[in-house]
C-alpha atoms as a PDB file:
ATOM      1  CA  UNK A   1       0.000   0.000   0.000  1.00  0.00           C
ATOM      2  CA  UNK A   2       2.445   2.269   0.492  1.00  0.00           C
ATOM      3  CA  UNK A   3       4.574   1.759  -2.424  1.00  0.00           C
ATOM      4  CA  UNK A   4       1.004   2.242  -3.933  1.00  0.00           C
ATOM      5  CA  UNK A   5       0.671   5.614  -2.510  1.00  0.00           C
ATOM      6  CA  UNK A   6       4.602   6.993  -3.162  1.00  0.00           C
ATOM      7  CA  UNK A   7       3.912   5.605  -7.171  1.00  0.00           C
ATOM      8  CA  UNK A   8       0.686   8.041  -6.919  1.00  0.00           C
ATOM      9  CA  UNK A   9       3.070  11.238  -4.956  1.00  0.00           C
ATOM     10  CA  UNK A  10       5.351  10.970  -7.785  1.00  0.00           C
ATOM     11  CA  UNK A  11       2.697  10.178 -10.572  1.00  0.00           C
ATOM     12  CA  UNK A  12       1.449  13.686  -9.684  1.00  0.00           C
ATOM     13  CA  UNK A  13       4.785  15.690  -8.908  1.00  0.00           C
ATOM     14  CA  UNK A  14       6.318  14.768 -11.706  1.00  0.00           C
ATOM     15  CA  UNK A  15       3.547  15.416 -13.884  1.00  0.00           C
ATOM     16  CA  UNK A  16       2.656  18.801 -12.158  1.00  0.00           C
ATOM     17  CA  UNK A  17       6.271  19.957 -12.872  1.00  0.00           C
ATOM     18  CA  UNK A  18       6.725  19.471 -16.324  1.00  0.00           C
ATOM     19  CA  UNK A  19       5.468  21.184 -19.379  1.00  0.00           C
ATOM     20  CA  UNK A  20       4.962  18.514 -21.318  1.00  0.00           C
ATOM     21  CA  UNK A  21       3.934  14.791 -21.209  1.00  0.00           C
ATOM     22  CA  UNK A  22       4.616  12.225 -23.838  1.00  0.00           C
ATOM     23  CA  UNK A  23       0.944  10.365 -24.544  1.00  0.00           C
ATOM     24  CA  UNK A  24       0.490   7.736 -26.620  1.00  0.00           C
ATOM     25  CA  UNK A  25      -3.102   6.737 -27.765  1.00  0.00           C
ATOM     26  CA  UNK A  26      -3.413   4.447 -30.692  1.00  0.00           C
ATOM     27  CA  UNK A  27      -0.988   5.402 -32.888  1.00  0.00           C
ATOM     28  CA  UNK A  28       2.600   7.551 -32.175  1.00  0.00           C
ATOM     29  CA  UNK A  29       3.245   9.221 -28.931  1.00  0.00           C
ATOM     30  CA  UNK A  30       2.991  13.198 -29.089  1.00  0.00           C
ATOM     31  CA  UNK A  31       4.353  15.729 -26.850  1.00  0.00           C
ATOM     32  CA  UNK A  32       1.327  17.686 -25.015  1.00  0.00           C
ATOM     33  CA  UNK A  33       1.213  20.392 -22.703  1.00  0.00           C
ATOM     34  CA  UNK A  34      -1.383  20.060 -20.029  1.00  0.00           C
ATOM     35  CA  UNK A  35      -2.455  21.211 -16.552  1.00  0.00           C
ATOM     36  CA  UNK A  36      -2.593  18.555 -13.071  1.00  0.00           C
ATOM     37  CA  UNK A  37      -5.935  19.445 -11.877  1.00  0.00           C
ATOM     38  CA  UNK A  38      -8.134  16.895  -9.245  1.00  0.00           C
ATOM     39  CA  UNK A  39      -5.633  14.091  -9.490  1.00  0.00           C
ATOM     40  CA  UNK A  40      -5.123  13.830 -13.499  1.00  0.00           C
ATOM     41  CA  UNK A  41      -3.714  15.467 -16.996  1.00  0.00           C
ATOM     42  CA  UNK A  42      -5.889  17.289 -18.188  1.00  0.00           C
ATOM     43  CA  UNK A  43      -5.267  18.383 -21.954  1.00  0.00           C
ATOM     44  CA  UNK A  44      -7.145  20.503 -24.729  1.00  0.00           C
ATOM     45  CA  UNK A  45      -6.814  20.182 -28.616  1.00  0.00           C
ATOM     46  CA  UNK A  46      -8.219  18.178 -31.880  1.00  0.00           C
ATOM     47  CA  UNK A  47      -9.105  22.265 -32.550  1.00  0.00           C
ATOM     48  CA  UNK A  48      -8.348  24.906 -35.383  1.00  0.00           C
ATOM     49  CA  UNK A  49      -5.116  26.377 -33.950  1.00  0.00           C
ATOM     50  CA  UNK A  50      -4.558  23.494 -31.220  1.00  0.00           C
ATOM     51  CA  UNK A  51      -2.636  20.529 -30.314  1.00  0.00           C
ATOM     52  CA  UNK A  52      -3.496  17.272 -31.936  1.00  0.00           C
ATOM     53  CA  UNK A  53      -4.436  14.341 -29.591  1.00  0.00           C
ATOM     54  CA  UNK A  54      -3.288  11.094 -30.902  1.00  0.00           C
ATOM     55  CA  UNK A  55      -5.994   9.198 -31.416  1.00  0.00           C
ATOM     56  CA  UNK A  56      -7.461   9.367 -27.280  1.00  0.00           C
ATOM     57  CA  UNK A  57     -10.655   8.153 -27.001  1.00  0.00           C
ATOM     58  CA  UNK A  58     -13.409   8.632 -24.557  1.00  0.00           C
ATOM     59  CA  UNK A  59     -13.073   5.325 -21.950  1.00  0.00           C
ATOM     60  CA  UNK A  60      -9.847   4.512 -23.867  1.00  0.00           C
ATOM     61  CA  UNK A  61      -6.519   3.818 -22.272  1.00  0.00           C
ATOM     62  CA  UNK A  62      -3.098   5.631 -22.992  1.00  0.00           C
ATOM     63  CA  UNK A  63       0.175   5.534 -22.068  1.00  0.00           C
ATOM     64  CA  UNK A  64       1.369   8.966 -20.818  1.00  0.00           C
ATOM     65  CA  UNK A  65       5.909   9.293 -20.353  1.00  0.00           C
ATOM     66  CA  UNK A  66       6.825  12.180 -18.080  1.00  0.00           C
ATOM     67  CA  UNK A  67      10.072  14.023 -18.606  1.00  0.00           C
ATOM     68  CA  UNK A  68      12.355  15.238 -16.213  1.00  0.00           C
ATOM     69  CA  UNK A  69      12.047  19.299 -16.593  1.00  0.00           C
ATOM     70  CA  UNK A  70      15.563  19.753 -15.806  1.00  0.00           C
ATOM     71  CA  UNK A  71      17.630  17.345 -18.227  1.00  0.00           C
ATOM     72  CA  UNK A  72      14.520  16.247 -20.407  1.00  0.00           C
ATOM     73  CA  UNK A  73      15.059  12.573 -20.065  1.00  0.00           C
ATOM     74  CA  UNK A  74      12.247   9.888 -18.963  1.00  0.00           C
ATOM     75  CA  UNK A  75      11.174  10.084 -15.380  1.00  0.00           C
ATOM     76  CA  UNK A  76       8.243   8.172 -14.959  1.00  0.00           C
ATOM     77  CA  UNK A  77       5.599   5.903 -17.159  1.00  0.00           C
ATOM     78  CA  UNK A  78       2.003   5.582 -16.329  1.00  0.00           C
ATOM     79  CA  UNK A  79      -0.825   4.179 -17.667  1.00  0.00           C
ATOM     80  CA  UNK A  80      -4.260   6.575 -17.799  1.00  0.00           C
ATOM     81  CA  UNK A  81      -8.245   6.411 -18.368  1.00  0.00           C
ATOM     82  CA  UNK A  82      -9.231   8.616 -20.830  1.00  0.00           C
ATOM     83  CA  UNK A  83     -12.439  10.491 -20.552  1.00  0.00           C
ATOM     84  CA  UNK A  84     -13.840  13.540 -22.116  1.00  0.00           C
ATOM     85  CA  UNK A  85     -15.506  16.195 -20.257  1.00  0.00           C
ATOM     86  CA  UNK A  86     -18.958  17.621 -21.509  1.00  0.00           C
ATOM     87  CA  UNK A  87     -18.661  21.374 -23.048  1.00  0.00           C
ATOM     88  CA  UNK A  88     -20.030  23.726 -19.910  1.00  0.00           C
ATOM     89  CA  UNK A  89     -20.298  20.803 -17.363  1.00  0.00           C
ATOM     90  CA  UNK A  90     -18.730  21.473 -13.817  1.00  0.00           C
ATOM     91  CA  UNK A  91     -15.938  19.444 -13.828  1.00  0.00           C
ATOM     92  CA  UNK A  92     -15.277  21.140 -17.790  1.00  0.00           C
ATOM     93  CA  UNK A  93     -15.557  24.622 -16.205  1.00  0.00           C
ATOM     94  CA  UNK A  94     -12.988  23.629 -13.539  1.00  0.00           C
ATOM     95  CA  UNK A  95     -10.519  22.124 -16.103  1.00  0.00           C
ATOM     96  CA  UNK A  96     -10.627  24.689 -18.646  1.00  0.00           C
ATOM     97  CA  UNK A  97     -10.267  27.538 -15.919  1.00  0.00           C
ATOM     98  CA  UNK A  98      -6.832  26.151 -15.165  1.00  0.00           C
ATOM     99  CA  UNK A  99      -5.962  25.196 -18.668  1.00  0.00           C
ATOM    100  CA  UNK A 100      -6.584  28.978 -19.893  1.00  0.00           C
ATOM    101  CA  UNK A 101      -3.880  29.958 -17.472  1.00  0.00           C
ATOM    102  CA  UNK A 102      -1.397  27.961 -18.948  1.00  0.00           C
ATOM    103  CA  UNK A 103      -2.340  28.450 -23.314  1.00  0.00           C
ATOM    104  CA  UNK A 104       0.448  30.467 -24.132  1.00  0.00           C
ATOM    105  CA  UNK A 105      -0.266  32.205 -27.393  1.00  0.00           C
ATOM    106  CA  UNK A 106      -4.029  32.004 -28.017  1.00  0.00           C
ATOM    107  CA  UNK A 107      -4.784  34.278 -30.817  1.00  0.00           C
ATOM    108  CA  UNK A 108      -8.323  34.680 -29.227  1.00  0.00           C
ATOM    109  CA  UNK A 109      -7.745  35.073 -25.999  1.00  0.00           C
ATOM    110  CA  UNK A 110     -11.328  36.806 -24.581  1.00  0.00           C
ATOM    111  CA  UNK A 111     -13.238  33.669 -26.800  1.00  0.00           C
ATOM    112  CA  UNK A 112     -11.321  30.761 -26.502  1.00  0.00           C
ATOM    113  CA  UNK A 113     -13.051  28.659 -23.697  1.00  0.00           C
ATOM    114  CA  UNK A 114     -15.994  29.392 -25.918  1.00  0.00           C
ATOM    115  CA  UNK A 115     -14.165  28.118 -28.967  1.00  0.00           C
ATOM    116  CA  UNK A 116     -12.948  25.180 -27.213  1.00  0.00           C
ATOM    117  CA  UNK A 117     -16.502  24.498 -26.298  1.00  0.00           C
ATOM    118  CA  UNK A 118     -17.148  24.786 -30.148  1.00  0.00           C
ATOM    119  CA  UNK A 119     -14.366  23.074 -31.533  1.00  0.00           C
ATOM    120  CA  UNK A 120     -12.142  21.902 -29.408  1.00  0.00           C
ATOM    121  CA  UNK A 121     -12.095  18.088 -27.040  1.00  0.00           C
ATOM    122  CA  UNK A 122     -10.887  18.709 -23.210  1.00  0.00           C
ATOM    123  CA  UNK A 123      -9.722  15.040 -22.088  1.00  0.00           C
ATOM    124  CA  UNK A 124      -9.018  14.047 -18.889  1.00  0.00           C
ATOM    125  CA  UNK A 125      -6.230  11.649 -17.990  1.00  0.00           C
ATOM    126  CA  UNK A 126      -6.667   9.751 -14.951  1.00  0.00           C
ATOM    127  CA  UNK A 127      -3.588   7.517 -13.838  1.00  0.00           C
ATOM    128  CA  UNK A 128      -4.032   3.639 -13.218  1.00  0.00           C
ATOM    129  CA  UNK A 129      -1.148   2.346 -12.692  1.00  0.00           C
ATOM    130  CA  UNK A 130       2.967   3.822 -12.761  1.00  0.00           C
ATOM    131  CA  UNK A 131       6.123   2.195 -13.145  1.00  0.00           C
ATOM    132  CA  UNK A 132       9.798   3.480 -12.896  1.00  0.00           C
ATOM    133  CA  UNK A 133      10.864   0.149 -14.878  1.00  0.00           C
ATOM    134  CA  UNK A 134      11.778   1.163 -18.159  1.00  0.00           C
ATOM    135  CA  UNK A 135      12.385  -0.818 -21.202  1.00  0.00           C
ATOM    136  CA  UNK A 136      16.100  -1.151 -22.396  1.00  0.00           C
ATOM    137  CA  UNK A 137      15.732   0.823 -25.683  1.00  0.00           C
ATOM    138  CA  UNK A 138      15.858   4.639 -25.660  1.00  0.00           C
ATOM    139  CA  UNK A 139      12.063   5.395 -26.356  1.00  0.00           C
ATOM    140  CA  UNK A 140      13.367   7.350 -29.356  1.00  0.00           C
ATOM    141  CA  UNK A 141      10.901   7.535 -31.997  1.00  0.00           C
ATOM    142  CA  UNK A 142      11.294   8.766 -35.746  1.00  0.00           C
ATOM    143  CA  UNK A 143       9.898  12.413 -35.819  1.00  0.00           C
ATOM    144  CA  UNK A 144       6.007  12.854 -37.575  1.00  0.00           C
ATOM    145  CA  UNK A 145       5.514  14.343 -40.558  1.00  0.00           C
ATOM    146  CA  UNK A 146       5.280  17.874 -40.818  1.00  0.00           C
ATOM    147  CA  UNK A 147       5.138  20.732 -43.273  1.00  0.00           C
ATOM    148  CA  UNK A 148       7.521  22.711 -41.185  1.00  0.00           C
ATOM    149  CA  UNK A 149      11.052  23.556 -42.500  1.00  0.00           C
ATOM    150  CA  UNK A 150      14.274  24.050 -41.067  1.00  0.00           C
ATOM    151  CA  UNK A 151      16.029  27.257 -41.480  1.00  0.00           C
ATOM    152  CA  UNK A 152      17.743  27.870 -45.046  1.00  0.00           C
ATOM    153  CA  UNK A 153      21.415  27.809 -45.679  1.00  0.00           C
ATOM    154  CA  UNK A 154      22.583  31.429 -44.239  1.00  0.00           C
ATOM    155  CA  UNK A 155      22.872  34.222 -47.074  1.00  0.00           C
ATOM    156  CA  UNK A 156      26.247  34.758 -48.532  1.00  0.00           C
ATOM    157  CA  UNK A 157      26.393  38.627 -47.656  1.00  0.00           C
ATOM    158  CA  UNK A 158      25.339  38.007 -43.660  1.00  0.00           C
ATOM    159  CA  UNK A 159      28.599  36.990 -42.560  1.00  0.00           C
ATOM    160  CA  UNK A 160      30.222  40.384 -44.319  1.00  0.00           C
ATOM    161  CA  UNK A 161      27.015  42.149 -42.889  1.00  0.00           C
ATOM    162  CA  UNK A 162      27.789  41.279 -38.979  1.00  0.00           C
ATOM    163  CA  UNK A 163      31.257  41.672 -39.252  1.00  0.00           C
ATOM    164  CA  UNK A 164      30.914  45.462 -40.055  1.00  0.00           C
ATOM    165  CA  UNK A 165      28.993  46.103 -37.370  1.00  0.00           C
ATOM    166  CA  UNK A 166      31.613  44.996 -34.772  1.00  0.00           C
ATOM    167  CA  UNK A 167      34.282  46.665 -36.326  1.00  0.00           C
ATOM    168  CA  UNK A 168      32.436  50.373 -35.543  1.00  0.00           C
ATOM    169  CA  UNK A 169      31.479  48.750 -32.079  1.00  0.00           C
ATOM    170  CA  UNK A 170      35.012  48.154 -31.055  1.00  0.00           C
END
């Protein structure tokens, strides 16, 4: 029981602390931010202009890695009920209050718990079960595909460009 109860303390700490859990629903795991609210993840997205959630289906189960925020590597694995919460129900109200606090970057800010009742899923993510055993491979996956680019080769004239302006600094 009590190794029960520290799995639960450090279920919660560690997910409380960081800013982003790995979950994995039916297909690849994806990085999510979230907020620890009433003893689970709570997470909003499947929206215009919001996270995707993998595949997380009401009454499904998922598989949610936590990473250390300080050196990024795996801390804990645990193993969470999946439930979505009605648009304007109480326990929606409560999540969504402390998931606006943390939505950095909304471009509606004034609308957007209205828009997430729209458009948007808020899923809880209630831990079953943890374990500090890890597998022996790395968890490294091949990244998704994405339309996003990496930057472009530097233009030739930059290098001359930067260099002037030390030269009139020093």
């Amino acid at each position: 029981m009590t190794q029960q109860l520290l799995g639960q303390a450090l279920v919660e700490e560690a997910t409380k602390k960081s800013g982003l859990i790995w979950v994995r629903g039916g297909g690849p795991a994806r990085a999510l931010w979230h907020v620890w609210h009433e003893g689970a993840a709570h997470v909003v997205g499947d929206g215009p202009d919001e996270q995707p959630l993998p595949q997380l289906a009401n009454g499904a189960r998922a598989e949610v890695t936590v990473r250390s925020k300080d050196k990024g590597g795996r801390l804990i694995a645990w193993t969470a009920t999946v439930s979505e919460l009605e648009p304007h129900s109480e326990a929606w109200e409560s999540a969504v209050a402390e998931l606006k606090g943390k939505r950095l970057n909304a471009p509606d800010a004034e609308q957007m718990t209205e828009r997430w009742a729209r458009e948007c899923r808020v899923l809880r993510l209630e831990p079953q079960d943890s374990s500090s055993d890890f597998p022996p491979d790395s968890g490294a996956a091949a990244p998704l595909p994405t339309t996003a680019t990496t930057r472009r080769p530097v233009p030739a004239g930059l290098p001359r460009l930067l260099m002037k302006g030390r030269r009139k600094r020093g």
